[in-house]
Protein backbone atom coordinates (compact mmCIF):
# COMPACT_ATOMS: atom_id res chain seq x y z
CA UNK A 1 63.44 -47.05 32.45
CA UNK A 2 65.04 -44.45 30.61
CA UNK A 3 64.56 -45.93 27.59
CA UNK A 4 65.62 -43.10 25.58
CA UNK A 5 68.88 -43.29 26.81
CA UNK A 6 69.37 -46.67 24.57
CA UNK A 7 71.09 -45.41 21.97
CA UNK A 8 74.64 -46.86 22.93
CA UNK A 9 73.08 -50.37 21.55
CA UNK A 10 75.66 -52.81 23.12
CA UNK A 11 78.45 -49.91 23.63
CA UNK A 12 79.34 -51.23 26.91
CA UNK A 13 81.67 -53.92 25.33
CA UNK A 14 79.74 -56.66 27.83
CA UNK A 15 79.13 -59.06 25.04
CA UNK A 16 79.39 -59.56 21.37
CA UNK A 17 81.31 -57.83 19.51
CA UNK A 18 81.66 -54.26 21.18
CA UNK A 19 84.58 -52.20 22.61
CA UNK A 20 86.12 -53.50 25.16
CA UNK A 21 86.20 -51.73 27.99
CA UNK A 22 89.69 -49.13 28.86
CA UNK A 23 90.22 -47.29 32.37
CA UNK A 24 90.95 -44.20 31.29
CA UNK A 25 88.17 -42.14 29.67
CA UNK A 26 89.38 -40.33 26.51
CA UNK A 27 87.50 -37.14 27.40
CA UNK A 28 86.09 -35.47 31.17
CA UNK A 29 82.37 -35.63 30.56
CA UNK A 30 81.62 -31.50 30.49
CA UNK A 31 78.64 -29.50 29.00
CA UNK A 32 81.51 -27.60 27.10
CA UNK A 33 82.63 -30.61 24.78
CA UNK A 34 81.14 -29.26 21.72
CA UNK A 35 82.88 -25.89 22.22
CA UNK A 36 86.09 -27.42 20.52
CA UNK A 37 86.14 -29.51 17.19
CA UNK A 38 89.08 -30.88 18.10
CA UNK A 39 87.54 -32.66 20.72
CA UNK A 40 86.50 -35.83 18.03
CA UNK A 41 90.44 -36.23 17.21
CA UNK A 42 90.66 -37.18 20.77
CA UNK A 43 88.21 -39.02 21.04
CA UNK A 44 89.19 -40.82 17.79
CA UNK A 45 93.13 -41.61 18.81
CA UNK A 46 92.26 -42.80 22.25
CA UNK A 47 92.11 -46.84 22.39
CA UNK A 48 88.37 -46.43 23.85
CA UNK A 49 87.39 -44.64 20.88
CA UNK A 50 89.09 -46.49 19.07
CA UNK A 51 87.57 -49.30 20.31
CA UNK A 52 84.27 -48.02 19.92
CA UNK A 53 84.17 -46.92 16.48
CA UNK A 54 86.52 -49.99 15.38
CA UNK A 55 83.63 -52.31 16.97
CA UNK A 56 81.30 -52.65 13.73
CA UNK A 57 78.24 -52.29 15.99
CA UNK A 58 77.17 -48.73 14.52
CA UNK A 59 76.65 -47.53 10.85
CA UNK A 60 79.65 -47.01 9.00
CA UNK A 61 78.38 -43.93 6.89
CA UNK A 62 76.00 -42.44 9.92
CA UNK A 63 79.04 -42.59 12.06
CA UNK A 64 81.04 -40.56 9.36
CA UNK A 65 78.50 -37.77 8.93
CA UNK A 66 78.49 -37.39 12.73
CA UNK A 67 81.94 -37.03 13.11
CA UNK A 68 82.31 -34.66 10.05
CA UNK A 69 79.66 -32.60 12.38
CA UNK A 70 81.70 -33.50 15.68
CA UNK A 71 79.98 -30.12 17.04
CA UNK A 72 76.55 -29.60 14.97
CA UNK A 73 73.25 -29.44 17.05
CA UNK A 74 71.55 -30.19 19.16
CA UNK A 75 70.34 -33.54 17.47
CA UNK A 76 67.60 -36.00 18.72
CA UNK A 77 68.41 -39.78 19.27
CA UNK A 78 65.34 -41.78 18.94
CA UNK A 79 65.29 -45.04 19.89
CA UNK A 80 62.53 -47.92 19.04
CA UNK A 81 63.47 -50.79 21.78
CA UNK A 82 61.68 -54.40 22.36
CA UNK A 83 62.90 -55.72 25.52
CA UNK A 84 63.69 -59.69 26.21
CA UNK A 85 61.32 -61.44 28.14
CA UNK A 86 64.27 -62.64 30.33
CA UNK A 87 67.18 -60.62 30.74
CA UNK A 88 70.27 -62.03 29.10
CA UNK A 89 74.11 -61.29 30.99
CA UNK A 90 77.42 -61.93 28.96
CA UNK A 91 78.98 -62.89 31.72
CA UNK A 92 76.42 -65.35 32.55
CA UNK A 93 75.44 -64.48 35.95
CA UNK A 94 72.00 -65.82 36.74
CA UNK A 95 69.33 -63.96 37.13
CA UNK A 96 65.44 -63.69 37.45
CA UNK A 97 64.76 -60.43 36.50
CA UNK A 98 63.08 -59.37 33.08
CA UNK A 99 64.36 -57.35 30.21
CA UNK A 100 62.17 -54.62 31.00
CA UNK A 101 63.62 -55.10 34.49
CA UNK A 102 67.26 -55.42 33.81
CA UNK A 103 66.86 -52.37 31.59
CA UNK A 104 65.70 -50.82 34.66
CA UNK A 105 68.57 -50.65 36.38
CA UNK A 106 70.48 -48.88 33.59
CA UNK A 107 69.90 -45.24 34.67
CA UNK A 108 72.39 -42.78 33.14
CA UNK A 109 70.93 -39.83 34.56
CA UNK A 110 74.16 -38.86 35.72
CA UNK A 111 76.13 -38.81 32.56
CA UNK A 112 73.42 -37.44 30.42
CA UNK A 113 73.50 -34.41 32.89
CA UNK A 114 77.00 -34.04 32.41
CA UNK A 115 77.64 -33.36 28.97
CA UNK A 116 74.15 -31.33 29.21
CA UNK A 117 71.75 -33.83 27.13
CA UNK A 118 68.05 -34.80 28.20
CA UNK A 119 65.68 -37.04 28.12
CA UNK A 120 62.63 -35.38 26.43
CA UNK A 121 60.28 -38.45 25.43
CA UNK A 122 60.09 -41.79 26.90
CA UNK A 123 56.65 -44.15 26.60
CA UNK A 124 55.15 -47.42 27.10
CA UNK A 125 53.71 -48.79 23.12
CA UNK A 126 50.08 -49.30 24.72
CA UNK A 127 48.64 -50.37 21.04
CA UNK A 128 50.83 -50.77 17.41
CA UNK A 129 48.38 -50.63 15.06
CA UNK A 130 50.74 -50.72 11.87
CA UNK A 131 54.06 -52.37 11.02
CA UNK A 132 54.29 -56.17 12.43
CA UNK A 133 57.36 -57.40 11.67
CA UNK A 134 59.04 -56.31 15.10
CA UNK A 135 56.14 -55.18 18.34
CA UNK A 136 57.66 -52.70 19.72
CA UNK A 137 57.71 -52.14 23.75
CA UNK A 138 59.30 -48.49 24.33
CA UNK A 139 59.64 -45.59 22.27
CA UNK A 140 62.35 -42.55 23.33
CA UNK A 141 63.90 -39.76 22.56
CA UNK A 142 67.38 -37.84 23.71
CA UNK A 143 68.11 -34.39 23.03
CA UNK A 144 72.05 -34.56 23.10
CA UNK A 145 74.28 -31.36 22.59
CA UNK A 146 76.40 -32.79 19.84
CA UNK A 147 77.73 -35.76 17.71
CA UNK A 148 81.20 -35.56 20.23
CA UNK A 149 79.54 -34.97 23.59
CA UNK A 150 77.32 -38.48 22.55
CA UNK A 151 80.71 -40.34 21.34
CA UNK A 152 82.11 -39.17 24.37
CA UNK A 153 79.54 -40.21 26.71
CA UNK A 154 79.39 -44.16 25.30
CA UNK A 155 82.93 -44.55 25.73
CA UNK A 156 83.21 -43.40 29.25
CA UNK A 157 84.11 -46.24 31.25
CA UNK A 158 81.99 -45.80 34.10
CA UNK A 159 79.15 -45.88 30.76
CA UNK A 160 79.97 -48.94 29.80
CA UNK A 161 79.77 -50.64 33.07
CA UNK A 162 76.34 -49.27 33.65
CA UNK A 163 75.55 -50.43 30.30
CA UNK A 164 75.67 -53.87 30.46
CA UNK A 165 72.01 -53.79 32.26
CA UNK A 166 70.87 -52.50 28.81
CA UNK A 167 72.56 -54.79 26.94
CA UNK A 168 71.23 -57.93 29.16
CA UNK A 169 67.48 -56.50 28.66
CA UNK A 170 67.29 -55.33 25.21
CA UNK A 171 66.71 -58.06 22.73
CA UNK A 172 66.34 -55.18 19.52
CA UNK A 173 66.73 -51.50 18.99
CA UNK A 174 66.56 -49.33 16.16
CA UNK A 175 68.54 -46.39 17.03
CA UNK A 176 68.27 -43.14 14.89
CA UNK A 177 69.43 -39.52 14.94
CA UNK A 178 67.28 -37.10 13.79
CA UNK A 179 67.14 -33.61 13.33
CA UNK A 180 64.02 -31.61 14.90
CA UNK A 181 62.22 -29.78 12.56
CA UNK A 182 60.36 -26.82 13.70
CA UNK A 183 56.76 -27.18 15.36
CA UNK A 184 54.58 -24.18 15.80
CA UNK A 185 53.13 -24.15 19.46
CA UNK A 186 49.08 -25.41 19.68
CA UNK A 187 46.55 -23.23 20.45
CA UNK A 188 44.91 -25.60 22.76
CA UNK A 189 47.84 -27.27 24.26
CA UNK A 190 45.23 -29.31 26.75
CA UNK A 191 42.57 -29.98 24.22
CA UNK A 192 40.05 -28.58 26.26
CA UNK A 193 38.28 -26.86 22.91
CA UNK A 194 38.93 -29.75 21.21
CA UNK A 195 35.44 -31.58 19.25
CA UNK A 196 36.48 -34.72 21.31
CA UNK A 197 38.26 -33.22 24.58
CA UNK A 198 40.29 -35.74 26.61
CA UNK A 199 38.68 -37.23 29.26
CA UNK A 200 39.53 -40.06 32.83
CA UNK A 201 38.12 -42.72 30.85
CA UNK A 202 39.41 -41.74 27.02
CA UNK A 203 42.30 -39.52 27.55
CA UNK A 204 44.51 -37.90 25.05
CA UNK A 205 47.18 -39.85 23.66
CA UNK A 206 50.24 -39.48 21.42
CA UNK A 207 50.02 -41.34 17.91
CA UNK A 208 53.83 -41.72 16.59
CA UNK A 209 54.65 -42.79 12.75
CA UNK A 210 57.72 -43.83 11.88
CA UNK A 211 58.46 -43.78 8.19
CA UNK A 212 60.58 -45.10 5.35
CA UNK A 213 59.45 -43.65 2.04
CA UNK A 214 59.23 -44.74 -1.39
CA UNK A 215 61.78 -42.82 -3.27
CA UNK A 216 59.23 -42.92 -5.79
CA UNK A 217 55.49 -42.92 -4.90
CA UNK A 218 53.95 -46.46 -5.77
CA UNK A 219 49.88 -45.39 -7.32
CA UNK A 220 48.40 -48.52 -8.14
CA UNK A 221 47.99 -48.96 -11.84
CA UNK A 222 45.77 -46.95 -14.08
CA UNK A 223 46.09 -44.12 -11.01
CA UNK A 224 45.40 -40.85 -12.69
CA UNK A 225 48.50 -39.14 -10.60
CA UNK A 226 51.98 -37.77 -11.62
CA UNK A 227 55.03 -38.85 -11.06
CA UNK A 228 56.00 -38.00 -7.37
CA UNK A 229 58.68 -38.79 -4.30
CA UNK A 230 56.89 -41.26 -1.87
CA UNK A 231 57.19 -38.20 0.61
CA UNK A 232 55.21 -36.31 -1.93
CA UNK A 233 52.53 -38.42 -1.68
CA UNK A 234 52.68 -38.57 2.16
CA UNK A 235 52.25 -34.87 2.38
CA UNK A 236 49.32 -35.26 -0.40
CA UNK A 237 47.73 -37.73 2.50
CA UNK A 238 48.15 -35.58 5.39
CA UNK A 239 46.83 -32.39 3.10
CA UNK A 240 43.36 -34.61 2.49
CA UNK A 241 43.42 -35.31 6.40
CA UNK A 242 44.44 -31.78 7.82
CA UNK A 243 41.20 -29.84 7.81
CA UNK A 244 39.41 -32.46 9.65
CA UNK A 245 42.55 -32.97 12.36
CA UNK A 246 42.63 -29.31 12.96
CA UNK A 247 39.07 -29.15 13.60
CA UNK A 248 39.06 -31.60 15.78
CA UNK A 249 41.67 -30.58 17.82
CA UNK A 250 44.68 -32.74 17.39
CA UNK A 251 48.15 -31.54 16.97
CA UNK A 252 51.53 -32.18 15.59
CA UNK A 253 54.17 -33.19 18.57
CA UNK A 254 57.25 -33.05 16.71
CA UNK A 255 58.55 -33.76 12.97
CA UNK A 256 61.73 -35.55 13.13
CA UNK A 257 64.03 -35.76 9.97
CA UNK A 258 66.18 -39.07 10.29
CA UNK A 259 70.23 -38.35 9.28
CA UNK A 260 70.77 -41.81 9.42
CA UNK A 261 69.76 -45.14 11.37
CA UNK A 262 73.08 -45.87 13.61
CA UNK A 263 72.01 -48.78 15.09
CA UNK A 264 69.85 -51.73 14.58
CA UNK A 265 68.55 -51.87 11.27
CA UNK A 266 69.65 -51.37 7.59
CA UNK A 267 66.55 -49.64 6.20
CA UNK A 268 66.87 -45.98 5.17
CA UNK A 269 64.37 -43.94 7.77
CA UNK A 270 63.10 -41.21 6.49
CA UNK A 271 61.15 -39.20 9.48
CA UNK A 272 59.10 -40.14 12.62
CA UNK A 273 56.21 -37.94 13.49
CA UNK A 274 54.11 -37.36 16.52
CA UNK A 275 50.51 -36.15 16.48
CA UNK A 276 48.30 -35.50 19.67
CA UNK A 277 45.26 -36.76 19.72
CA UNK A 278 42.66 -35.63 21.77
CA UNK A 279 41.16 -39.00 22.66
CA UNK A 280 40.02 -42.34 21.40
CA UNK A 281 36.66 -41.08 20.03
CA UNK A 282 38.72 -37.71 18.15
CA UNK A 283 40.86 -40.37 16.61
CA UNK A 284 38.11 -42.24 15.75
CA UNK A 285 36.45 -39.59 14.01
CA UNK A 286 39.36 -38.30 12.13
CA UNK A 287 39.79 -42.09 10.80
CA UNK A 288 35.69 -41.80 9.43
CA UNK A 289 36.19 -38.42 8.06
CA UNK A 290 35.15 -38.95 4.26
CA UNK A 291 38.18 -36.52 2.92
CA UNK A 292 40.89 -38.30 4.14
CA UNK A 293 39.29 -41.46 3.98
CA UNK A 294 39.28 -40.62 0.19
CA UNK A 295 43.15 -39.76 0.03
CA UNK A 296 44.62 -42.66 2.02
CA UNK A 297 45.34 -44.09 -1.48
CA UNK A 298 48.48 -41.24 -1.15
CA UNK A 299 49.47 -42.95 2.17
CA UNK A 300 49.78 -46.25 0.42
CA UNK A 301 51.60 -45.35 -2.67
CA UNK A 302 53.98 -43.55 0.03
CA UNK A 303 55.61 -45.94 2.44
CA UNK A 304 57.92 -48.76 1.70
CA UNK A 305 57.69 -49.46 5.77
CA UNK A 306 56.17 -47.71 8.68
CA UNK A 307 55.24 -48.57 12.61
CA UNK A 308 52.17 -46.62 13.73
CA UNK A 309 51.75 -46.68 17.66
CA UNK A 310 49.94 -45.41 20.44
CA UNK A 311 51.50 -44.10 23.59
CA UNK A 312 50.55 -42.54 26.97
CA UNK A 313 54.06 -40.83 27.14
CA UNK A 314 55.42 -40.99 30.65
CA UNK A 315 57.65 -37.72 29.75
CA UNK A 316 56.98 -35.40 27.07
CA UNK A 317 59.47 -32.46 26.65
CA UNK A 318 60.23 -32.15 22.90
CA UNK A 319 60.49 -28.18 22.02
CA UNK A 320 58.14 -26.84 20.03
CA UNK A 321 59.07 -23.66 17.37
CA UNK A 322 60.79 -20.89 19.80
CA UNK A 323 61.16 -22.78 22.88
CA UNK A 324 65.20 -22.50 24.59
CA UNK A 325 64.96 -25.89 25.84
CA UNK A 326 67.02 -24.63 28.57
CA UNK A 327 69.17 -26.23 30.73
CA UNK A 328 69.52 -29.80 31.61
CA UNK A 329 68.03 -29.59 34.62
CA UNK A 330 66.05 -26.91 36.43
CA UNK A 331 68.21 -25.49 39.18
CA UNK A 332 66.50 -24.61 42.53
CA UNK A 333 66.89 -21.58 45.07
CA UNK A 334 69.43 -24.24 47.51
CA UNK A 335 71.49 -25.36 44.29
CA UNK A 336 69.52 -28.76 43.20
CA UNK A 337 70.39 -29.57 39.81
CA UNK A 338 73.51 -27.47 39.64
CA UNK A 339 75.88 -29.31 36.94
CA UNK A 340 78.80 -30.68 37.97
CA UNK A 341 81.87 -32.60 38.42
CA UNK A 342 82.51 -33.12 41.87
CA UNK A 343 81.27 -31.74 45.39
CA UNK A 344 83.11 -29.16 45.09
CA UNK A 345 80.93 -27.74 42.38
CA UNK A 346 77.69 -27.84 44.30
CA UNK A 347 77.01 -24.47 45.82
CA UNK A 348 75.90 -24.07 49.53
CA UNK A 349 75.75 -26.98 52.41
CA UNK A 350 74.63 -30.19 52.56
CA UNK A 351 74.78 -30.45 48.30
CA UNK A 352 77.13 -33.42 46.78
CA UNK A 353 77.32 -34.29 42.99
CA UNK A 354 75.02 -36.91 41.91
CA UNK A 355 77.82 -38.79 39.43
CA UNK A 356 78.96 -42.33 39.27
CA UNK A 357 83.02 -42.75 38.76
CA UNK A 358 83.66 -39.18 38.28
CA UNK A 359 81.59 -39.00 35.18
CA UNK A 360 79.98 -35.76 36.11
CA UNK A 361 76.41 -34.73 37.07
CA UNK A 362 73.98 -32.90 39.13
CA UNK A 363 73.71 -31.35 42.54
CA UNK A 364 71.05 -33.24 44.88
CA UNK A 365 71.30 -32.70 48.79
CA UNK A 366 73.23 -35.40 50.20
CA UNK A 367 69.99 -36.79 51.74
CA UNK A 368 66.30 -36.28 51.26
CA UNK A 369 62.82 -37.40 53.04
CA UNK A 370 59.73 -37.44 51.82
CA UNK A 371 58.66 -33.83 50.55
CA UNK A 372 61.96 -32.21 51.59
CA UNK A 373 62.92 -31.57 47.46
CA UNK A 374 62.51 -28.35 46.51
CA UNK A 375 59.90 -28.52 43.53
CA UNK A 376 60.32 -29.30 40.71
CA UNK A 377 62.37 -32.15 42.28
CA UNK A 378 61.16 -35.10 44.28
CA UNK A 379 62.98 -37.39 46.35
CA UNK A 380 63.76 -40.60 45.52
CA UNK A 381 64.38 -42.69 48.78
CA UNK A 382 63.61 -46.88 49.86
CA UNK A 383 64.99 -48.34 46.88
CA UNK A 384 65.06 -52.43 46.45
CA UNK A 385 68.49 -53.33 47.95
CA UNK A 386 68.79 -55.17 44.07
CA UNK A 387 68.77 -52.34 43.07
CA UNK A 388 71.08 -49.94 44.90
CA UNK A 389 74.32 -50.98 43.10
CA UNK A 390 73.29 -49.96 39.85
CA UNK A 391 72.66 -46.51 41.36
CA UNK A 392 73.80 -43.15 41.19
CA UNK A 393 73.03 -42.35 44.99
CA UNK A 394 73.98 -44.61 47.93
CA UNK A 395 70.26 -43.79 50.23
CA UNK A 396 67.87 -40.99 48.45
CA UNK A 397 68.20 -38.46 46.06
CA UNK A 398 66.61 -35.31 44.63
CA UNK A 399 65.09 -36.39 41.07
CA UNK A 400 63.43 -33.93 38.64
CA UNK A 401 59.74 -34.89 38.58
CA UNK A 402 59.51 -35.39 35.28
CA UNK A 403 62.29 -38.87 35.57
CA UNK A 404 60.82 -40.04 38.40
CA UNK A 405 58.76 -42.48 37.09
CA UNK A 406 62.10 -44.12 35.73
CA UNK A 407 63.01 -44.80 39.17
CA UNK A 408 59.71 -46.09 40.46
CA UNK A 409 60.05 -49.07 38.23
CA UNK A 410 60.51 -52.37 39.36
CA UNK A 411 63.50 -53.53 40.13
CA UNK A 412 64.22 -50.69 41.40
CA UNK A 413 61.19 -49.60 42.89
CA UNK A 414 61.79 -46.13 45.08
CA UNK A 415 59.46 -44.59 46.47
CA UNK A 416 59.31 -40.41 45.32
CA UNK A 417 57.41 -37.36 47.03
């Protein structure tokens, strides 16, 4: 369940070595945060920040270039996460649940609304089909405003606490920012024209490679190529592939350009890509076309590691080349999805602020019923009494459509319409 959101690692300070936790945050969760540089000094003489950056959980030199960018972006977290197959709490409480269903219960919906970040990717790994060292369960992906707005957001208290589901599910995480490089809009978004059109029983499907190149490319002996980067020969791979993937109908997703890994893993990243593929039998033929079949020798001499994977993304929101991204939420007619801090925020009657602690939020009527959200929200109502702690909203709630599958998840199990 929002598994994009994992980027705080073990930032909750529930176990290990991270912060510990403070009661006063250092900074009021806002969408303005990255309005003022100044904003990271704070952040950096307060004893949670202190804390936090002090913990030697994160990359010492991808923490640095963040915070000598405290207000650069937006930037895109992604997150590779395998889950534990039984959840793990530092304090030692039992429990039955799963990683996958202690992770669950971690929800920041809340706090990513109120410094005006978004979740814009979030799958199930249905099939890895490259890179076996770690299996990966959930990829995902967090549009955040800034480098300060994220800082600010792990050291919240109120975080933290909510954190410590994460922490109890997540066995390992590779945690990156990256920088989004610009997509051109597809033609034939739906892949209706496509050679190989998505279908019920072979639907389309997003393909993701993450990569670590060879700074330089590795040819096997006697290869009659120059001297290139191992990115260099990448690009001479996907050039021999292209024609074929174009005709078929696939299309790039998103380019990502790593700055850094900050958590998780001390190989140097290099980019994560995601094609969309039309369907099983397009991908097939694009893997039996003879033109790139006789230029994989490029792929090889490029990457030092890599994890190819196949997903059925739950949420897929990455802009593309000229797209606003807009706000964090959509904000209906009645208010819904009006940021805020407290009630007092949320225009008209019958609105409250969907926060936890004060952390800031979203406006959601104070109760829904089935089909009373105005679109594109749903309400979010019947949740497993397990799971009504760990929640932003004491009954029901008005969730955009597009996270309500994060709440429909065992434990937590609510039922939205």
């Amino acid at each position: 369940a929002l598994s994009g959101c994992g980027d705080e690692g073990n930032a909750s300070g529930s176990g290990g070595d991270g912060p510990t936790n403070v009661d006063t945050a250092p900074l009021e969760l806002t969408t303005d945060l990255c309005d003022d540089p100044s904003n990271m000094t704070v952040l950096l003489e307060s004893p949670s920040g202190n804390a936090l950056f002090a913990s030697g959980q994160f990359n010492e030199e991808q923490v640095e270039r963040m915070i000598a960018s405290p207000t650069e972006g937006p930037f895109y977290m992604v997150n590779l996460i395998r889950y534990r197959e039984q959840a793990v709490y530092a304090d030692g409480r039992e429990t039955d649940l799963t990683g996958r269903e202690a992770n669950a219960l971690y929800n920041p919906v809340e706090f990513l609304s109120a410094i005006g970040a978004r979740v814009v990717f979030s799958t199930e790994v249905d099939d890895q089909i490259d890179g076996d060292d770690i299996l990966w369960d959930d990829v995902g992906i967090v549009e955040y405003p800034c480098p300060v707005a994220f800082f600010a957001m792990i050291s919240h208290p109120e975080f933290q606490e909510r954190a410590i589901h994460k922490d109890a599910g997540v066995e390992t995480t590779i945690v990156m920012p990256t920088d989004l490089e610009p997509t051109p809009p597809p033609a034939d978004p739906d892949q209706s024209e496509a050679t190989f059109p998505p279908t019920l029983e072979d639907p389309a499907f997003d393909l993701i490679h993450v990569m670590d190149f060879h700074d330089i490319a590795q040819y096997e002996p006697g290869a009659d190529e120059p001297e290139r980067t191992g990115e260099e020969a990448w690009a001479e791979y996907q050039a021999s592939g292209q024609g074929a993937s174009n005709e078929l109908g696939h299309y790039r997703t998103a380019s990502l350009i790593v700055q850094g890994v900050l958590l998780g893993d001390d190989r140097d990243w290099d980019e994560i890509q995601i094609i969309h593929m039309s369907s099983q039998a397009g991908f097939q033929a694009l893997l039996d076309d003879d033109t790139r079949n006789a230029g994989k020798y490029h792929r090889a001499a490029a990457l030092q590691h890599n994890y190819s994977m196949i997903t059925f993304p739950t949420l897929s929101q990455i802009p593309f080349a000229g797209d606003t991204g807009g706000d964090a939420f959509d904000v209906t007619p009645n208010g819904t999805g009006t940021l805020c801090q407290t009630d007092d925020d949320c225009p008209g009657d019958g609105l409250v602020c969907l926060s936890d602690g004060g952390a800031g939020g979203f406006c959601t009527p104070a109760s829904c019923g089935s089909g009373t959200c105005e679109a594109p929200y749903l309400c979010c109502h019947d949740c497993s009494p397990v799971a009504l702690p760990s929640l932003p909203f004491e009954d029901s709630a008005c969730i955009p459509d597009a996270l309500t599958s994060l709440f429909t998840e065992e434990p937590v199990s609510c039922s939205c319409d």
